[in-house]
PDB file of N, CA and C in Angstrom:
ATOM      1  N   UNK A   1      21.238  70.680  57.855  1.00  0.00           N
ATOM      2  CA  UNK A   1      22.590  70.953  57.443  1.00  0.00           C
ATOM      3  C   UNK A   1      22.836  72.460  57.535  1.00  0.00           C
ATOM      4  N   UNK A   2      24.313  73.039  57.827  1.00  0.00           N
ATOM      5  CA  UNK A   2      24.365  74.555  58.122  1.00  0.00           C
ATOM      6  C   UNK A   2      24.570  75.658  56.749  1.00  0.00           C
ATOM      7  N   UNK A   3      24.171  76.210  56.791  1.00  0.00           N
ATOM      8  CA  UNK A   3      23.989  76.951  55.863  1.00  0.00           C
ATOM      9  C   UNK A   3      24.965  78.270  55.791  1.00  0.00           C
ATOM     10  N   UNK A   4      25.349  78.846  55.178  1.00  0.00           N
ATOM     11  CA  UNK A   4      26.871  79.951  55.146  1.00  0.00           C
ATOM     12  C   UNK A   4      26.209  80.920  55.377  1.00  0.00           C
ATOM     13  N   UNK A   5      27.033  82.109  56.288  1.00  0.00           N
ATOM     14  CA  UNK A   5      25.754  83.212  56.821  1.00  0.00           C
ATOM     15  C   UNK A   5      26.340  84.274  55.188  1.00  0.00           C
ATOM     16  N   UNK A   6      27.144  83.977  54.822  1.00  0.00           N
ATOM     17  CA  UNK A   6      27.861  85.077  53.527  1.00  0.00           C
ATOM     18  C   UNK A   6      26.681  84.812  52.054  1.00  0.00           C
ATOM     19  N   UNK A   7      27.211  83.158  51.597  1.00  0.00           N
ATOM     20  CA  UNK A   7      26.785  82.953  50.303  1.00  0.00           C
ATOM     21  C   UNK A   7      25.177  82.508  50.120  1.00  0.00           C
ATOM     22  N   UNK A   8      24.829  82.162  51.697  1.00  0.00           N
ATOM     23  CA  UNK A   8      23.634  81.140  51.561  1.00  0.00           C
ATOM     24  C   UNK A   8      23.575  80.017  51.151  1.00  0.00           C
ATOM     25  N   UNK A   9      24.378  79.421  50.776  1.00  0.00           N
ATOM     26  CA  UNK A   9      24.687  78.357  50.209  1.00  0.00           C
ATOM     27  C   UNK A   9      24.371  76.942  51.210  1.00  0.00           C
ATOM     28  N   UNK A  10      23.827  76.257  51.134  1.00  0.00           N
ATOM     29  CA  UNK A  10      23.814  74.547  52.275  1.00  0.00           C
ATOM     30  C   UNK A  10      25.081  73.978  51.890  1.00  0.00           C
ATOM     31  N   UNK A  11      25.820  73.377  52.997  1.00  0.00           N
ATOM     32  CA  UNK A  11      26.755  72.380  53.090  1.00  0.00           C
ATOM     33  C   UNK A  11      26.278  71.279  53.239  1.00  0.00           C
ATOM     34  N   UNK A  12      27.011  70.493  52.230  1.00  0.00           N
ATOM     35  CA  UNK A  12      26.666  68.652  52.318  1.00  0.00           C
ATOM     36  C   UNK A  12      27.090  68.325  53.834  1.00  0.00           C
ATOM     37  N   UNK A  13      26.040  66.528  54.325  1.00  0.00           N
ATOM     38  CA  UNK A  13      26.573  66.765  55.058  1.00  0.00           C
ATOM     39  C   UNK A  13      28.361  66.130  55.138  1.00  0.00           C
ATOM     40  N   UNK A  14      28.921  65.429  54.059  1.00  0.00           N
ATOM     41  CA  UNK A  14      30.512  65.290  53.776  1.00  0.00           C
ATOM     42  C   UNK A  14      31.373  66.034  54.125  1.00  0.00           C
ATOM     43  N   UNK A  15      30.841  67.293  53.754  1.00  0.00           N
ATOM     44  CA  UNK A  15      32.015  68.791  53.842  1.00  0.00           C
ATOM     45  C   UNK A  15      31.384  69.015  55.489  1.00  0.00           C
ATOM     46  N   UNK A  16      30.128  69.014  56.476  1.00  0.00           N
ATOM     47  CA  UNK A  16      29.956  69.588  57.187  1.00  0.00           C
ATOM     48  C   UNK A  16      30.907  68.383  58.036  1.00  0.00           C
ATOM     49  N   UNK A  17      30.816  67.723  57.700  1.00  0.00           N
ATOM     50  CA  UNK A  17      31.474  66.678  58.702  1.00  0.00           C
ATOM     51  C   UNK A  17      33.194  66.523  58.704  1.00  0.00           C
ATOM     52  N   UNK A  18      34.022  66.850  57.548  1.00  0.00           N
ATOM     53  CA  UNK A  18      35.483  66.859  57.238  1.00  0.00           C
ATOM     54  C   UNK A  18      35.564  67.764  58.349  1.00  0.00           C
ATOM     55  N   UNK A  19      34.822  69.293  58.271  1.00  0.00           N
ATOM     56  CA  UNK A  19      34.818  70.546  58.591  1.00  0.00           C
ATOM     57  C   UNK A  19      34.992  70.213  60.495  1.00  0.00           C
ATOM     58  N   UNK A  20      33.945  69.797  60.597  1.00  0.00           N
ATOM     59  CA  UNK A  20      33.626  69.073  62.483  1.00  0.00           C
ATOM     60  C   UNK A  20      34.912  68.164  62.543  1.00  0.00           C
ATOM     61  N   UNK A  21      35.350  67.318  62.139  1.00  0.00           N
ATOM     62  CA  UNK A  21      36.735  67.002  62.352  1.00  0.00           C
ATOM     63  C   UNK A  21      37.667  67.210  62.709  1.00  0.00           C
ATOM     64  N   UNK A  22      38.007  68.308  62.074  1.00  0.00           N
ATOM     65  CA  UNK A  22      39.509  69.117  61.941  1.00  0.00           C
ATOM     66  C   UNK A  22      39.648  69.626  63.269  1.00  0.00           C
ATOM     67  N   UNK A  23      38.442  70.330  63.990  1.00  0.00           N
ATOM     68  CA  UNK A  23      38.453  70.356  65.396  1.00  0.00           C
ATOM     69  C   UNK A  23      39.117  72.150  65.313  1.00  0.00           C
ATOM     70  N   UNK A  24      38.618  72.926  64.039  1.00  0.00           N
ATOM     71  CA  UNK A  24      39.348  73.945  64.278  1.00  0.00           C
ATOM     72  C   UNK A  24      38.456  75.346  64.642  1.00  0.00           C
ATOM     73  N   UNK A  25      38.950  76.360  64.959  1.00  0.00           N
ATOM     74  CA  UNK A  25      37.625  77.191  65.171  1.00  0.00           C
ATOM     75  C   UNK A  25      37.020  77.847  64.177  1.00  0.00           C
ATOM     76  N   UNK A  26      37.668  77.887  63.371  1.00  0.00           N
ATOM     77  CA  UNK A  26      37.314  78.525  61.663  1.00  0.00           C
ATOM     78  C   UNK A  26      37.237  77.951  60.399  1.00  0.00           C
ATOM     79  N   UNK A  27      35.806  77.649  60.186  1.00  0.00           N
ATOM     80  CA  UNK A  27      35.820  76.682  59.375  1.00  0.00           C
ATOM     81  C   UNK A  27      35.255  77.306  57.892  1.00  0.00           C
ATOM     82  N   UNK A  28      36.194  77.016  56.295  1.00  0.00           N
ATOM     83  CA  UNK A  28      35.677  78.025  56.078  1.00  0.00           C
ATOM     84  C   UNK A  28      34.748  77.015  54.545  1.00  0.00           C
ATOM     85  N   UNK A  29      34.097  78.073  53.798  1.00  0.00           N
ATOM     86  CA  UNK A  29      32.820  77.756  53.642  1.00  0.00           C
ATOM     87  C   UNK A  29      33.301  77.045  52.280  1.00  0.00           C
ATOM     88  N   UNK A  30      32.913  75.814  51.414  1.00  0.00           N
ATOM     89  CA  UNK A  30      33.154  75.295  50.270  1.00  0.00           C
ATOM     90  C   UNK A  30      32.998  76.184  49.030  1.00  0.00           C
ATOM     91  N   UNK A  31      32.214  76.867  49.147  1.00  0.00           N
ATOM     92  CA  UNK A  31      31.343  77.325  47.909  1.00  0.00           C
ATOM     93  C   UNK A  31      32.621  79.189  47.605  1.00  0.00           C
ATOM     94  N   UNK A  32      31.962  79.683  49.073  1.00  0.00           N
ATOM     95  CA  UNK A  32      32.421  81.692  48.469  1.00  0.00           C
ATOM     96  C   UNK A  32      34.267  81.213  49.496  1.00  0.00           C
ATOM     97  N   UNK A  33      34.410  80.675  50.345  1.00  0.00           N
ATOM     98  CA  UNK A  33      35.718  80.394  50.677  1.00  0.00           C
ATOM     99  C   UNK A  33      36.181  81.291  52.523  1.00  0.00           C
ATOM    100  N   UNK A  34      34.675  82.172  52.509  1.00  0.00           N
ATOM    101  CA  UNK A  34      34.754  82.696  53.742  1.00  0.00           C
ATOM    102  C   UNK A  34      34.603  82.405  54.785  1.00  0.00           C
ATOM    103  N   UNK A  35      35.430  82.936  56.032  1.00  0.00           N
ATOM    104  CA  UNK A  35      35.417  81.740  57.216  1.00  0.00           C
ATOM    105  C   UNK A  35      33.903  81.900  57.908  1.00  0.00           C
ATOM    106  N   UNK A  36      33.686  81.032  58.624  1.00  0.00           N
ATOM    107  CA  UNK A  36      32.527  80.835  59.385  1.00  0.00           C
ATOM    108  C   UNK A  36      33.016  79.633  60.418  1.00  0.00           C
ATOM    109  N   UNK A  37      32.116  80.501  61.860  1.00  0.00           N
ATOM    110  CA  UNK A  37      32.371  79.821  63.050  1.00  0.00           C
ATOM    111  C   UNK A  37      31.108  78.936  63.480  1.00  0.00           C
ATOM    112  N   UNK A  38      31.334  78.096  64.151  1.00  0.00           N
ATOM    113  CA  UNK A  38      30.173  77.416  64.684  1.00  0.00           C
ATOM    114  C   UNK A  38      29.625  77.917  65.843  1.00  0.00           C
ATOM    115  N   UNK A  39      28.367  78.419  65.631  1.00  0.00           N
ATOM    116  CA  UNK A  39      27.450  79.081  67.030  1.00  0.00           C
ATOM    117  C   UNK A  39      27.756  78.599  68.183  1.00  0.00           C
ATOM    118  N   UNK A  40      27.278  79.449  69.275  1.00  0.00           N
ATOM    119  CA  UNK A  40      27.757  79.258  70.682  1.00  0.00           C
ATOM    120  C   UNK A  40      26.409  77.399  70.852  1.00  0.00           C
ATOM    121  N   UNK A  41      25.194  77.618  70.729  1.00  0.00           N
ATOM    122  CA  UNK A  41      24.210  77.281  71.231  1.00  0.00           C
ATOM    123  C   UNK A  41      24.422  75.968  69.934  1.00  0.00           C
ATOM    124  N   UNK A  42      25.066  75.716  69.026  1.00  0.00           N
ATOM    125  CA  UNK A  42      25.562  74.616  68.204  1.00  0.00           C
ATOM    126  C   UNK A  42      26.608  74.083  69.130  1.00  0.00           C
ATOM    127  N   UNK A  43      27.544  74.801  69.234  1.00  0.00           N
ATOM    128  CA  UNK A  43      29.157  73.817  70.220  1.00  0.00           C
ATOM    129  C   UNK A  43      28.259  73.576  71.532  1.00  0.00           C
ATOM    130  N   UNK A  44      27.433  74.164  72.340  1.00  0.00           N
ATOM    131  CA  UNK A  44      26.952  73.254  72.849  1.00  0.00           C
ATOM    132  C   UNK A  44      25.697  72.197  73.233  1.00  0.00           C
ATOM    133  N   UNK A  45      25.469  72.166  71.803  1.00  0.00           N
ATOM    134  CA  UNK A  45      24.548  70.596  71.578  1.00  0.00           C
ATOM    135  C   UNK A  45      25.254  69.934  71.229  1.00  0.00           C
ATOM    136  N   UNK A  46      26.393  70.197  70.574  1.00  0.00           N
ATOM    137  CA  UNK A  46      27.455  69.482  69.851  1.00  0.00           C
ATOM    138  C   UNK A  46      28.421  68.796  70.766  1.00  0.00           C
ATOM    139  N   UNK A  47      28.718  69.435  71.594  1.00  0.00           N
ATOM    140  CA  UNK A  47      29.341  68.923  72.969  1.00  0.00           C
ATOM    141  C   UNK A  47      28.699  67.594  73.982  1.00  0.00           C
ATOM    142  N   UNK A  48      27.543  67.952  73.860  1.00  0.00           N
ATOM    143  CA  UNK A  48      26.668  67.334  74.613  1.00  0.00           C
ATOM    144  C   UNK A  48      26.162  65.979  74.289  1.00  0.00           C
ATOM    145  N   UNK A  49      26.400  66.022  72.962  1.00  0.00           N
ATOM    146  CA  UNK A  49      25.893  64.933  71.843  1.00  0.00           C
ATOM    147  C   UNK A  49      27.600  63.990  72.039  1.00  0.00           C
ATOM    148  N   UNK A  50      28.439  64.565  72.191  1.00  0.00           N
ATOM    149  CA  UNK A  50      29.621  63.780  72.247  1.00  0.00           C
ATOM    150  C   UNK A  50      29.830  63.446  73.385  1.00  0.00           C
ATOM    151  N   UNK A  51      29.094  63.961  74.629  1.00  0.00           N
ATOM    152  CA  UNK A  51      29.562  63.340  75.799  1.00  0.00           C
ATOM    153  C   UNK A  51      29.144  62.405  76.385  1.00  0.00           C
ATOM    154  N   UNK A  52      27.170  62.137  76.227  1.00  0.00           N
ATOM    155  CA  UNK A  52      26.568  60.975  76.631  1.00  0.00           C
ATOM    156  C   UNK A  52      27.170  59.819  76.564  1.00  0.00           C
ATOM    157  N   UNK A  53      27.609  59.095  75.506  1.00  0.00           N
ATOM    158  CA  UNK A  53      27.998  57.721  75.815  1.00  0.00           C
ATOM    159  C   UNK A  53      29.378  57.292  76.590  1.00  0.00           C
ATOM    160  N   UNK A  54      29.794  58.326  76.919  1.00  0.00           N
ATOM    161  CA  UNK A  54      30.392  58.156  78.451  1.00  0.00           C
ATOM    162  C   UNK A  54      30.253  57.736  79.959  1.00  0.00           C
ATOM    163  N   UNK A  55      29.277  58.254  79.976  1.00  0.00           N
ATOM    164  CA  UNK A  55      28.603  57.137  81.241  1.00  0.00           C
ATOM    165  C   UNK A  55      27.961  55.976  80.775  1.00  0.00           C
ATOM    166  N   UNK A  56      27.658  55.602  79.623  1.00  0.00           N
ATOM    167  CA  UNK A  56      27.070  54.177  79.345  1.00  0.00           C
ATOM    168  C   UNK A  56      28.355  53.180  80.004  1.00  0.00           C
ATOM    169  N   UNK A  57      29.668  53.469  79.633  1.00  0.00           N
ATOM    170  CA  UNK A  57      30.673  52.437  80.003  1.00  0.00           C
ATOM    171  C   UNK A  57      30.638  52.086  81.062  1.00  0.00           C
ATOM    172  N   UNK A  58      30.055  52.902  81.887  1.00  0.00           N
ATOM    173  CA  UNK A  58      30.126  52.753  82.968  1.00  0.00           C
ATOM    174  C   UNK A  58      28.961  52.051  83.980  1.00  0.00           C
ATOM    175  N   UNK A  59      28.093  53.014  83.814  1.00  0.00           N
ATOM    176  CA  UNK A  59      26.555  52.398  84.227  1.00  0.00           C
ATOM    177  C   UNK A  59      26.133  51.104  83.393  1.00  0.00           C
ATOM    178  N   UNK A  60      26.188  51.066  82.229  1.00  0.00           N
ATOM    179  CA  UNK A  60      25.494  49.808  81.370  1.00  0.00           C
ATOM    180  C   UNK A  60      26.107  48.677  81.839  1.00  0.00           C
ATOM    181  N   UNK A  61      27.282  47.878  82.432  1.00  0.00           N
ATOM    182  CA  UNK A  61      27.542  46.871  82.887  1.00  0.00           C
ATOM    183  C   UNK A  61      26.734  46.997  84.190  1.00  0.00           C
ATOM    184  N   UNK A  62      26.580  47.074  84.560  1.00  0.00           N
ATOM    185  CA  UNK A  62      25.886  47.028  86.015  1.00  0.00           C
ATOM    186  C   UNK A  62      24.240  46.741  85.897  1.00  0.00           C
ATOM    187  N   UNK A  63      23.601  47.449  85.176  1.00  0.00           N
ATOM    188  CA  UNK A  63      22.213  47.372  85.005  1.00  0.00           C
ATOM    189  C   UNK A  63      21.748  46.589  83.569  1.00  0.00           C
ATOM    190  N   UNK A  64      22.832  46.455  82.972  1.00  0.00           N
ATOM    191  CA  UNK A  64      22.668  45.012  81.846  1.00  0.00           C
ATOM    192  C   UNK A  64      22.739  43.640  82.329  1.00  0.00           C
ATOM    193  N   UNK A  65      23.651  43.551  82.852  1.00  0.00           N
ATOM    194  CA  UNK A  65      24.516  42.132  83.425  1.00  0.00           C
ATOM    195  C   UNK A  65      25.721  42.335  82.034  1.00  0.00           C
ATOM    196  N   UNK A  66      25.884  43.211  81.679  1.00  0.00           N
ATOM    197  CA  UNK A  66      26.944  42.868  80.072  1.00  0.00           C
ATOM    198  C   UNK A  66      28.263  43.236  80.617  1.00  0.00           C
ATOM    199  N   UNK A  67      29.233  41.872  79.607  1.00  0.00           N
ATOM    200  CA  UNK A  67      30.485  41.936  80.290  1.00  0.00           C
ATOM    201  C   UNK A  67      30.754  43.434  80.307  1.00  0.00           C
ATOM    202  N   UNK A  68      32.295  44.125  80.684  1.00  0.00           N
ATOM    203  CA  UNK A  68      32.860  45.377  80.189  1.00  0.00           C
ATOM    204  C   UNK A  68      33.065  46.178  78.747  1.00  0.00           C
ATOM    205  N   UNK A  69      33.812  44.697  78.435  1.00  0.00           N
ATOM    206  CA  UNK A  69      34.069  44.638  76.947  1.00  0.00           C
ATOM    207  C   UNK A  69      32.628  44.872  75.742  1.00  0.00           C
ATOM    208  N   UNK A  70      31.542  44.031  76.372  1.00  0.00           N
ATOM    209  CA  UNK A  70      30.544  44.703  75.428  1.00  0.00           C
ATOM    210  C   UNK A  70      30.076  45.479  75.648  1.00  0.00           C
ATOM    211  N   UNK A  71      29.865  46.028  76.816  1.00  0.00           N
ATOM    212  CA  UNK A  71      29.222  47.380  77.044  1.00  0.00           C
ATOM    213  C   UNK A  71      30.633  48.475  76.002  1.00  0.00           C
ATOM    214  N   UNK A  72      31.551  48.268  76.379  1.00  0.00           N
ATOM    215  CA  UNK A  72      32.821  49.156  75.537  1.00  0.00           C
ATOM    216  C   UNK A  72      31.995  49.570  73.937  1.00  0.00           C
ATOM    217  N   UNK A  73      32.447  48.510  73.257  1.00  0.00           N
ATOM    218  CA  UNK A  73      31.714  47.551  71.471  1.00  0.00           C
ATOM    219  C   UNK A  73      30.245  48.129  71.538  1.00  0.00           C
ATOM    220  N   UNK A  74      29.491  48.593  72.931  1.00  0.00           N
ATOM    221  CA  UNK A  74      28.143  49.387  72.696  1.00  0.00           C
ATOM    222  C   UNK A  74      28.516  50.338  72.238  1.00  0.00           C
ATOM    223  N   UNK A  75      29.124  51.110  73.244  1.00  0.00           N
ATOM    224  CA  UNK A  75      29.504  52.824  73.232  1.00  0.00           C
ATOM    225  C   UNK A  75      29.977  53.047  71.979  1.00  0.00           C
ATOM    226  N   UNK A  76      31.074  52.264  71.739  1.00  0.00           N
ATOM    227  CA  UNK A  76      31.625  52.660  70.639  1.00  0.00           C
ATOM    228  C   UNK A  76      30.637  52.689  69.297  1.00  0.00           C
ATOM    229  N   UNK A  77      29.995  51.849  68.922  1.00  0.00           N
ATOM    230  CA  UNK A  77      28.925  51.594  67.833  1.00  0.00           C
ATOM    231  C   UNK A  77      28.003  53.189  68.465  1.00  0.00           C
ATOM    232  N   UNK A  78      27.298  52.973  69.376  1.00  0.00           N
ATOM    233  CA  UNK A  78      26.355  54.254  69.452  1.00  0.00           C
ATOM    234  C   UNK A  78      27.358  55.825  69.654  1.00  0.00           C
ATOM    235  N   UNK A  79      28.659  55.909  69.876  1.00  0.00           N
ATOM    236  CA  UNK A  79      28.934  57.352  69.698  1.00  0.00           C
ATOM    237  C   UNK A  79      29.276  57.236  68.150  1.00  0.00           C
ATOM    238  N   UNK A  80      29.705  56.139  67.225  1.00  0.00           N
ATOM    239  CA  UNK A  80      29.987  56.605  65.720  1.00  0.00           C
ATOM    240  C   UNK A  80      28.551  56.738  65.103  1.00  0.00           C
ATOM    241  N   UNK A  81      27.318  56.662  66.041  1.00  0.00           N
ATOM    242  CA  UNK A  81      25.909  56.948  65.030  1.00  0.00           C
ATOM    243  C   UNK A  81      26.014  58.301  65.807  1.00  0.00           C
ATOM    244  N   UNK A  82      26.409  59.016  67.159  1.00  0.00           N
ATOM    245  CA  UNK A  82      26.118  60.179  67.312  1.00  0.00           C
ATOM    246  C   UNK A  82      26.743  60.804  66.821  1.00  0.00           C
ATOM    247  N   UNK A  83      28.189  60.567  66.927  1.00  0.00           N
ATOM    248  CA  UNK A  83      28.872  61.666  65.675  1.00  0.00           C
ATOM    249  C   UNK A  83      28.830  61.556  64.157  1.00  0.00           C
ATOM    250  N   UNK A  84      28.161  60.979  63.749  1.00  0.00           N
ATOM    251  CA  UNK A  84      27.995  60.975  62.430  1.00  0.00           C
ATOM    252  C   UNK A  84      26.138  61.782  62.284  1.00  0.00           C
ATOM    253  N   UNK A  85      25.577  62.077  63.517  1.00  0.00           N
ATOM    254  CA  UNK A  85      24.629  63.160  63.230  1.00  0.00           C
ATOM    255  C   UNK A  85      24.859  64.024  63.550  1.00  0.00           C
ATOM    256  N   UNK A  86      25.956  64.596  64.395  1.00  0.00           N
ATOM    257  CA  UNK A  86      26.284  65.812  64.452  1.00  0.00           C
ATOM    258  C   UNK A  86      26.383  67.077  63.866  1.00  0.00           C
ATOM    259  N   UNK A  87      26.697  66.582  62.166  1.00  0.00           N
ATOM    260  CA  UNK A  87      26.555  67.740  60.968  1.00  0.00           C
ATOM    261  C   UNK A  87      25.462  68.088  61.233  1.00  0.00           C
ATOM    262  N   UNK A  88      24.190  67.381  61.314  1.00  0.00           N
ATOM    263  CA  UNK A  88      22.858  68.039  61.138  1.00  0.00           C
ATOM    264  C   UNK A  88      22.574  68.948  62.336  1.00  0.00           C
ATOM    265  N   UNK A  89      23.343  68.675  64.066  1.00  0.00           N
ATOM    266  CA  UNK A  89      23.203  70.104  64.460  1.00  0.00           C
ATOM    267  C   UNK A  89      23.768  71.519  64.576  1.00  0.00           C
ATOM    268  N   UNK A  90      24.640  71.584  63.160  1.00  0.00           N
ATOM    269  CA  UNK A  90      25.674  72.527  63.221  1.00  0.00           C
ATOM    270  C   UNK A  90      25.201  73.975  62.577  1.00  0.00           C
ATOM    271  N   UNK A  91      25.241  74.946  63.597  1.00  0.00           N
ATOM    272  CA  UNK A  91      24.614  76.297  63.156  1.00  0.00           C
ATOM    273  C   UNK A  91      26.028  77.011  63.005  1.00  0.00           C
ATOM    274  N   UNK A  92      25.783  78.072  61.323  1.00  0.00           N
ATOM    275  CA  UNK A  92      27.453  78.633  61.504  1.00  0.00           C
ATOM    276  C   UNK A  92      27.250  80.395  61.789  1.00  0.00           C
ATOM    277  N   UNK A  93      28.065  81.055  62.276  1.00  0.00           N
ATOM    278  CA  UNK A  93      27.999  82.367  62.360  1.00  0.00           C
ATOM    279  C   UNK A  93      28.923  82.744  61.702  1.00  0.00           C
ATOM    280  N   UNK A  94      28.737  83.978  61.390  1.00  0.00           N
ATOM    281  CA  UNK A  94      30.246  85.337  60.780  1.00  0.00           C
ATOM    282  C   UNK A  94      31.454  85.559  61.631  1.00  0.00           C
ATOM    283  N   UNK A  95      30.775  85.397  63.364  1.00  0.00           N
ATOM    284  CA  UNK A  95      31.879  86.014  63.972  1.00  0.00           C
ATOM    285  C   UNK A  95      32.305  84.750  65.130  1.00  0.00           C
ATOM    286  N   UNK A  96      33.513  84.661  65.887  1.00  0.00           N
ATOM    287  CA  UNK A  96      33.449  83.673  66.951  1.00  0.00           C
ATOM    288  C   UNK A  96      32.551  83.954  68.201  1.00  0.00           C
ATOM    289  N   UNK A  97      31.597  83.568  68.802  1.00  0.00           N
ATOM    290  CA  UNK A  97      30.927  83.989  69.838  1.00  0.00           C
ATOM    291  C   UNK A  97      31.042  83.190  70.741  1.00  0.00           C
ATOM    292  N   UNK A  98      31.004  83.689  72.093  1.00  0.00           N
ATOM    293  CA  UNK A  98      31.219  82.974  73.607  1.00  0.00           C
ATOM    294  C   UNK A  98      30.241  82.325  73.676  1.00  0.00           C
ATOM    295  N   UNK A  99      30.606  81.304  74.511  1.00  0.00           N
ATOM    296  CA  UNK A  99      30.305  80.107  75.218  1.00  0.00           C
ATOM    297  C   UNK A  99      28.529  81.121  75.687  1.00  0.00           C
ATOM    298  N   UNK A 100      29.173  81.198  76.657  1.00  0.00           N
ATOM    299  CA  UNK A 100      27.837  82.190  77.566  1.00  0.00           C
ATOM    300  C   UNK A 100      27.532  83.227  76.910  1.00  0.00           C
TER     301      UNK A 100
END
């Protein structure tokens, strides 16, 4: 779980996850109230973790024999277990930092 670079404080992962939601770039901390950004090398595991089950829709009917529709009812079940671990790879920084 990420930890506040200000108070030190750990975020549950409840609040880390409202926080990953909102989809905003400044997320700020429960406890001292100061903003904090999510690391470059966090947004992208975090990215990455949301994009895999995108090609399952696609490839998994073919090399299952499974209709469309359940391969769909897969994806969907396995991206709400990936985004619901996502809090645990969230690193926060003080400042916004680039991609690269």
């Amino acid at each position: 779980m990420p930890t506040c670079q200000n108070c030190g404080k750990k975020w549950s992962w409840k609040q880390t996850f409202i926080r990953l939601v909102r989809f905003r770039t400044a997320m700020a901390c429960p406890y001292c109230g100061e903003e904090q950004y999510e690391s470059a090398s966090s947004r992208r595991k975090t990215m990455l973790i949301g994009m895999m089950p995108i090609p399952l829709v696609f490839i998994l009917p073919y090399i299952s024999g499974l209709t469309i529709w359940m391969a769909l009812i897969l994806v969907i079940v396995i991206s709400a277990g990936m985004i619901s671990v996502m809090p645990f790879f969230l690193k926060l920084s003080n400042e916004l930092e680039p991609y690269w």
